[in-house]
PDB file of N, CA and C in Angstrom:
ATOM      1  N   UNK A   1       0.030 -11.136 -16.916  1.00  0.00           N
ATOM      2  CA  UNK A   1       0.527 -10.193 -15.933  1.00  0.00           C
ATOM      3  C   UNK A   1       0.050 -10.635 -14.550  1.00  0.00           C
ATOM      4  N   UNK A   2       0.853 -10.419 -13.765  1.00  0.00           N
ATOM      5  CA  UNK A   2       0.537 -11.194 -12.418  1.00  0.00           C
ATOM      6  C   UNK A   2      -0.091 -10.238 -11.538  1.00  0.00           C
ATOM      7  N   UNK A   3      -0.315 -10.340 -10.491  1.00  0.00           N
ATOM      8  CA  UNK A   3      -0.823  -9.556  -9.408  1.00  0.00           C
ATOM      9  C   UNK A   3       0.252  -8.472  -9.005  1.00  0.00           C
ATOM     10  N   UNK A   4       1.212  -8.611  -8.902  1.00  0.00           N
ATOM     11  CA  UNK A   4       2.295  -7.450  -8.493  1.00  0.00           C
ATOM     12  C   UNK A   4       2.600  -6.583  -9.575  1.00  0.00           C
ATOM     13  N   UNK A   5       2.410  -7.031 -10.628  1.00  0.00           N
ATOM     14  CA  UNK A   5       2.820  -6.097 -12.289  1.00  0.00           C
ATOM     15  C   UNK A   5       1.459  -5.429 -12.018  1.00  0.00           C
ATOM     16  N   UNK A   6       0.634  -5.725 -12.118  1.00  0.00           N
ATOM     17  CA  UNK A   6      -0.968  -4.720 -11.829  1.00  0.00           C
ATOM     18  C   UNK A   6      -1.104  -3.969 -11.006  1.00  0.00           C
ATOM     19  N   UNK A   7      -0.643  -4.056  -9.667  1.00  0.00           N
ATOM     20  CA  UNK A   7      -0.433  -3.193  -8.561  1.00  0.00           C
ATOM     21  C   UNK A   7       0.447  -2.267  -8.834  1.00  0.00           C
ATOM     22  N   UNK A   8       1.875  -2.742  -9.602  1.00  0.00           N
ATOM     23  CA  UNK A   8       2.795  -1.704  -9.967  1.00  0.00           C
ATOM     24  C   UNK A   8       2.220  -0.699 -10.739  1.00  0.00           C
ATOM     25  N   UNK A   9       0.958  -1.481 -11.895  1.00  0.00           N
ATOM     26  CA  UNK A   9       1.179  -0.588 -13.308  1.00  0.00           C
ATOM     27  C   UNK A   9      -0.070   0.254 -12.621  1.00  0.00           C
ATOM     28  N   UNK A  10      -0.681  -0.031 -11.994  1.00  0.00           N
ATOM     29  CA  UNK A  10      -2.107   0.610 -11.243  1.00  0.00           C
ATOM     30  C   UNK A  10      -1.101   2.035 -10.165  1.00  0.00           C
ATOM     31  N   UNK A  11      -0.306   1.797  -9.562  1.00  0.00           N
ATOM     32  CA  UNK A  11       0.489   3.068  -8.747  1.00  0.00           C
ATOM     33  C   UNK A  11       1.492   3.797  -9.368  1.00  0.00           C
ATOM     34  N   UNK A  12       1.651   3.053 -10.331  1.00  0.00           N
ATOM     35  CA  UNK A  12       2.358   3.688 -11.522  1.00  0.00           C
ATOM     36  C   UNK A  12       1.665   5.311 -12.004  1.00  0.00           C
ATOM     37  N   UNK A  13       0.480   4.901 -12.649  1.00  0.00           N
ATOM     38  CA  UNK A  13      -0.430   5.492 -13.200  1.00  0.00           C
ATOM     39  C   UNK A  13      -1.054   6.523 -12.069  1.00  0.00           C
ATOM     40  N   UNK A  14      -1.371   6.387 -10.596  1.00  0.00           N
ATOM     41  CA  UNK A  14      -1.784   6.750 -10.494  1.00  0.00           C
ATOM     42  C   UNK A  14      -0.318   8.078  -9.786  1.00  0.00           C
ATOM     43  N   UNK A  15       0.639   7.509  -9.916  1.00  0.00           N
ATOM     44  CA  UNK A  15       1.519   8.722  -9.545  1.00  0.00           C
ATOM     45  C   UNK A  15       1.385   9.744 -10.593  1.00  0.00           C
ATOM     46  N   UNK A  16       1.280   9.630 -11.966  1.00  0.00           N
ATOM     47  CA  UNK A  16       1.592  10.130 -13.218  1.00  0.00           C
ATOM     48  C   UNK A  16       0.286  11.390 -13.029  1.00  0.00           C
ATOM     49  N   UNK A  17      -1.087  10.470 -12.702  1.00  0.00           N
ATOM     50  CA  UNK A  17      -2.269  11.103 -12.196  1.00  0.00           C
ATOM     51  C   UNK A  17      -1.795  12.250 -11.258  1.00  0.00           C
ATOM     52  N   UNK A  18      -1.689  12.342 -10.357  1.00  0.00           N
ATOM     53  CA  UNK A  18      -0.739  13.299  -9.159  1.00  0.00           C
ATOM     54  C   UNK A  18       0.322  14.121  -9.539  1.00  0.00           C
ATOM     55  N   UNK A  19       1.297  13.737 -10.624  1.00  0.00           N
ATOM     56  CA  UNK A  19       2.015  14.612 -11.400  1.00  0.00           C
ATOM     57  C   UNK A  19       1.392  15.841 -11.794  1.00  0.00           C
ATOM     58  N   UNK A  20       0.110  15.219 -12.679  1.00  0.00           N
ATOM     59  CA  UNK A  20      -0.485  16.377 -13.657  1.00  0.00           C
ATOM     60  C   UNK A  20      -1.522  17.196 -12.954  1.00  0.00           C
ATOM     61  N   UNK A  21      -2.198  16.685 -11.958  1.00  0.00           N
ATOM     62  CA  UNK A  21      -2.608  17.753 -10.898  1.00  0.00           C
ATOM     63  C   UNK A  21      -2.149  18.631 -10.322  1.00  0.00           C
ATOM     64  N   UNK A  22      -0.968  18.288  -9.554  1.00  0.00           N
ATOM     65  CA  UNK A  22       0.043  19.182  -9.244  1.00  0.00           C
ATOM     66  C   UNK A  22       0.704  20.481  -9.863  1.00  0.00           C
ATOM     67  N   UNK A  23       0.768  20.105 -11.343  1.00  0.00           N
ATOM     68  CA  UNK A  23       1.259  21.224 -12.013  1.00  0.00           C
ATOM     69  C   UNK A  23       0.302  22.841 -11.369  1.00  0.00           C
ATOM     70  N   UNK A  24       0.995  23.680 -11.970  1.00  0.00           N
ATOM     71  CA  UNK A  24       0.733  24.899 -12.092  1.00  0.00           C
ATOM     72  C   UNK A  24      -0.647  25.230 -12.907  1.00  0.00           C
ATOM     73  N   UNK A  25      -0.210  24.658 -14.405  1.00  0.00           N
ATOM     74  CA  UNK A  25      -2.011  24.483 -15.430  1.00  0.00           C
ATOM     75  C   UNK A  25      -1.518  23.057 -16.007  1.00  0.00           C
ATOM     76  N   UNK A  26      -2.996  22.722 -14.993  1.00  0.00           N
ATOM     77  CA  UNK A  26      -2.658  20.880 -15.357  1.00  0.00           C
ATOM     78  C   UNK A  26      -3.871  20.855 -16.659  1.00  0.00           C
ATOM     79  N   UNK A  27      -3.567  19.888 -17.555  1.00  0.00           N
ATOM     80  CA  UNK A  27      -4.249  19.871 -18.605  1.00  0.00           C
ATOM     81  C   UNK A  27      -5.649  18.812 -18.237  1.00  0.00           C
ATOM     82  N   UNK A  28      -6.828  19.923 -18.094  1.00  0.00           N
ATOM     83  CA  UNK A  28      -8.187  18.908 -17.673  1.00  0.00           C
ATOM     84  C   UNK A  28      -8.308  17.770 -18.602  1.00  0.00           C
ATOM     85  N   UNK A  29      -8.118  17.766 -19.912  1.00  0.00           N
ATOM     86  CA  UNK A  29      -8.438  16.609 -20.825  1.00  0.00           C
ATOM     87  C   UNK A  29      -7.374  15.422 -20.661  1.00  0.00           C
ATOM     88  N   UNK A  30      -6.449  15.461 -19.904  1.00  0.00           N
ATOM     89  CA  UNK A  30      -6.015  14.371 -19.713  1.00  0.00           C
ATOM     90  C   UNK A  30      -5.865  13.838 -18.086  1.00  0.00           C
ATOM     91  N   UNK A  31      -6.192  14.700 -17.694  1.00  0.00           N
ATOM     92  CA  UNK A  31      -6.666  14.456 -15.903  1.00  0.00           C
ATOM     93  C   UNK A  31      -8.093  13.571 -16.158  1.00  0.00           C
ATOM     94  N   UNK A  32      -9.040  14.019 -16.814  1.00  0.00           N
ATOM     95  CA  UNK A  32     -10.387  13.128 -17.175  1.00  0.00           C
ATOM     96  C   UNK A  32     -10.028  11.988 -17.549  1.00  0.00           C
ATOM     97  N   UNK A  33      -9.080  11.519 -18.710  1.00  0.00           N
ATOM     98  CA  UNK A  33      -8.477  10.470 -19.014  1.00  0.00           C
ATOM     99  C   UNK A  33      -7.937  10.239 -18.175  1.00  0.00           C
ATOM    100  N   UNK A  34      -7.089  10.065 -17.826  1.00  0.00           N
ATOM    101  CA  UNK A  34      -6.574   9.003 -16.527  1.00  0.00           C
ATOM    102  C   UNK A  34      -7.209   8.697 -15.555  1.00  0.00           C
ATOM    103  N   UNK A  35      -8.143   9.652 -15.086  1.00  0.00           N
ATOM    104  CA  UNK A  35      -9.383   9.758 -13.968  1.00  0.00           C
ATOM    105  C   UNK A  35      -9.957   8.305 -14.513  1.00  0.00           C
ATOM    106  N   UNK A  36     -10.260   8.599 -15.950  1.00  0.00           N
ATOM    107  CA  UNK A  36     -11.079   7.556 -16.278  1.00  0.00           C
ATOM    108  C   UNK A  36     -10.643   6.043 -16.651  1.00  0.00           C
ATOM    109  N   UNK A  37      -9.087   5.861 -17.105  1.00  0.00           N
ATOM    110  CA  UNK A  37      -8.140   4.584 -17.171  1.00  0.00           C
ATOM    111  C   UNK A  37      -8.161   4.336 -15.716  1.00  0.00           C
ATOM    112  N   UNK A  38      -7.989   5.015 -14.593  1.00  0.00           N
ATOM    113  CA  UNK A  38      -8.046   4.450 -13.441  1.00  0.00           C
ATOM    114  C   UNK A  38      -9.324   3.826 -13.000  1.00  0.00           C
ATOM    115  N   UNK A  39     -10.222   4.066 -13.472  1.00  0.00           N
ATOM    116  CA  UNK A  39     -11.548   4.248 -12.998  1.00  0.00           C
ATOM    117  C   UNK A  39     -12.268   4.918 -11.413  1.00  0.00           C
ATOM    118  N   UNK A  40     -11.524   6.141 -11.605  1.00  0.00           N
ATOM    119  CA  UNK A  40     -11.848   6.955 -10.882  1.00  0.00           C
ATOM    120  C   UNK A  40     -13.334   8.071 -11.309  1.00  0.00           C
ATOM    121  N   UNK A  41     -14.231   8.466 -10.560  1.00  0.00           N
ATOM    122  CA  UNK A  41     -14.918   9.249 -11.176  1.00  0.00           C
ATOM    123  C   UNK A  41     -14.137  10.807 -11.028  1.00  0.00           C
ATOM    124  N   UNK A  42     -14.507  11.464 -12.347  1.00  0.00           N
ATOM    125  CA  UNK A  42     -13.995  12.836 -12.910  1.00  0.00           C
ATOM    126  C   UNK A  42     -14.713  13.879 -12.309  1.00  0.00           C
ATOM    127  N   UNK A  43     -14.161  14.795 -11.386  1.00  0.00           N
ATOM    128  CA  UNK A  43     -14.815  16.095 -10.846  1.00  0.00           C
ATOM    129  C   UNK A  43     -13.998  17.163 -11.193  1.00  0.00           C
ATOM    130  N   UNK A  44     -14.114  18.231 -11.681  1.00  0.00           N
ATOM    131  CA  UNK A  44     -13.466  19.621 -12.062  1.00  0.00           C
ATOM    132  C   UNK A  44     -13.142  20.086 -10.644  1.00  0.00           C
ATOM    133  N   UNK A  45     -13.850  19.937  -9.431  1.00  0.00           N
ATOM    134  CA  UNK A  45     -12.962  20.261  -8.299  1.00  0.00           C
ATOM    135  C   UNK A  45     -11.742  19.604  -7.610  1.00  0.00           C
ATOM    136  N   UNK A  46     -10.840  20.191  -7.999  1.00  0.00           N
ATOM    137  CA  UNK A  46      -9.079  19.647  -7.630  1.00  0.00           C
ATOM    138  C   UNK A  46      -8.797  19.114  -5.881  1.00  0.00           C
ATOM    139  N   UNK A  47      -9.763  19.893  -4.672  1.00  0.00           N
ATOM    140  CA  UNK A  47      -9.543  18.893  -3.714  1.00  0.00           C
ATOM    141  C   UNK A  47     -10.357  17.736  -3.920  1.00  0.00           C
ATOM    142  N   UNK A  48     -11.697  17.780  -4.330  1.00  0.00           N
ATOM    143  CA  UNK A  48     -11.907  16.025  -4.300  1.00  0.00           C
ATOM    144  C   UNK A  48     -10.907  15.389  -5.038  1.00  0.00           C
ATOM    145  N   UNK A  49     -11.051  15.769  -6.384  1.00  0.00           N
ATOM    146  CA  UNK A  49      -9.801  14.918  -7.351  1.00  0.00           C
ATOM    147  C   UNK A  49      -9.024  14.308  -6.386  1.00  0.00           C
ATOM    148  N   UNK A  50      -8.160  14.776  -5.549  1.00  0.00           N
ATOM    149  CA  UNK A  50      -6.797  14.615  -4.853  1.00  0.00           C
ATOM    150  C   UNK A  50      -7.190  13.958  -3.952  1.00  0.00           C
ATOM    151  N   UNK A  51      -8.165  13.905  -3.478  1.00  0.00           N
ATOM    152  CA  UNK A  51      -9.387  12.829  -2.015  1.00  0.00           C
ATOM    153  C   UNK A  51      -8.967  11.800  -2.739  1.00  0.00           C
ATOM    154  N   UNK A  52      -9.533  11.790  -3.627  1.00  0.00           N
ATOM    155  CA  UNK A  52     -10.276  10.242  -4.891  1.00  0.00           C
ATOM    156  C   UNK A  52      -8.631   9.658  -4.600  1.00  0.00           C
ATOM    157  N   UNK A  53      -7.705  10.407  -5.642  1.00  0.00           N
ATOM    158  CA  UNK A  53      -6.176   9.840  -5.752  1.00  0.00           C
ATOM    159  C   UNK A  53      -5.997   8.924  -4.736  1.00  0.00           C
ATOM    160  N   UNK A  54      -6.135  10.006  -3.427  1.00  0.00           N
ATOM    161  CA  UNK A  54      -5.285   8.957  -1.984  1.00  0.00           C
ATOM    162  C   UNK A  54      -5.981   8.229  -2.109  1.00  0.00           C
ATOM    163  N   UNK A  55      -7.503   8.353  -1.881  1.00  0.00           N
ATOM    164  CA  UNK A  55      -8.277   6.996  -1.453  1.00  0.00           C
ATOM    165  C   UNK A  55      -7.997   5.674  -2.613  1.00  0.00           C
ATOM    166  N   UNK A  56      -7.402   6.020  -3.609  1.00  0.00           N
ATOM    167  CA  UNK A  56      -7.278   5.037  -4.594  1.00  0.00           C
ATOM    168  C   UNK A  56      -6.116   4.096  -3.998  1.00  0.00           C
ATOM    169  N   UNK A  57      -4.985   5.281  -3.549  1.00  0.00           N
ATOM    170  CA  UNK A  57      -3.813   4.823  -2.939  1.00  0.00           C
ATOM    171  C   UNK A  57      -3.630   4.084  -1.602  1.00  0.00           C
ATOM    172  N   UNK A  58      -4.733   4.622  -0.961  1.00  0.00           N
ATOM    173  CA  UNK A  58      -4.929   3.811   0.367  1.00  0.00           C
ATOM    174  C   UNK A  58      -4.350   2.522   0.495  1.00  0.00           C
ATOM    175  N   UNK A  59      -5.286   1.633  -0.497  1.00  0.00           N
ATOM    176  CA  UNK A  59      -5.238  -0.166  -0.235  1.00  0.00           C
ATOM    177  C   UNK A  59      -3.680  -0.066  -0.118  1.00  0.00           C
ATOM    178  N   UNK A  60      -3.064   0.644  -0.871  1.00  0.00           N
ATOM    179  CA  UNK A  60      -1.785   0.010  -1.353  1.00  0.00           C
ATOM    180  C   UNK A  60      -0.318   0.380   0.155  1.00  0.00           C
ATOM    181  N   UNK A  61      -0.893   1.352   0.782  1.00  0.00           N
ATOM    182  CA  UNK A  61      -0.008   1.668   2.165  1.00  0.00           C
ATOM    183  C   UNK A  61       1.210   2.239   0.999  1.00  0.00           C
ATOM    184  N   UNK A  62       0.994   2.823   0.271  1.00  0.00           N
ATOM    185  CA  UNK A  62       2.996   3.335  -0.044  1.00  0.00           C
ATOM    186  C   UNK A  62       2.846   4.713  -0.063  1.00  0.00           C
ATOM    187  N   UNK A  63       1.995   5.103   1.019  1.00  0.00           N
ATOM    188  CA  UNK A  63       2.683   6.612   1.784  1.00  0.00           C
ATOM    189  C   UNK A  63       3.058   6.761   2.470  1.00  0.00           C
ATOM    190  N   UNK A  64       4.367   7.115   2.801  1.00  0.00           N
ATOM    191  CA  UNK A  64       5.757   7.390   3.891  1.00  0.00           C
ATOM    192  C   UNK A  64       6.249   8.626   4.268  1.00  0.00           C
ATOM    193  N   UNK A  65       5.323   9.339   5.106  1.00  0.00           N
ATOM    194  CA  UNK A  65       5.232  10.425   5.539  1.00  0.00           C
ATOM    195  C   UNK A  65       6.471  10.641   6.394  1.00  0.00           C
ATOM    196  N   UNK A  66       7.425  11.436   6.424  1.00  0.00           N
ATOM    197  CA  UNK A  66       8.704  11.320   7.643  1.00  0.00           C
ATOM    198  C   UNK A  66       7.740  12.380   8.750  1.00  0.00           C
ATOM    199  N   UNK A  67       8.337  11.884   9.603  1.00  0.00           N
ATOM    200  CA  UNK A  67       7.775  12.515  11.610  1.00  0.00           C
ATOM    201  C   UNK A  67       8.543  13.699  11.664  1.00  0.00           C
TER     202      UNK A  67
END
């Protein structure tokens, strides 16, 4: 797998991550899991969680905020 398939499968994942936060009742046991396939550290408080996400997302610049 090359460098661009890893980046994909890495923002891939971490959108899926952001999916299940988002919900209404997001399921903690698999927010921990993915927290943890990403290698993100796991906090039960939902704004850091969502800190961690972007900052994961940062390197990658694919947030396109419209003005």
């Amino acid at each position: 797998m090359d460098k661009t398939d890893i980046k994909g499968e890495r923002i891939l994942q971490l959108e899926a991550l952001v999916e299940e936060l988002l919900k209404e009742n997001p399921v903690e046991t698999r927010i921990a899991e993915q927290m943890q396939q990403l290698q993100l550290d796991y906090t039960s408080d939902p704004v850091e969680r969502i800190n961690r996400v972007l900052a994961a997302l940062h390197p990658y610049q694919i947030l396109d905020f419209e003005e």
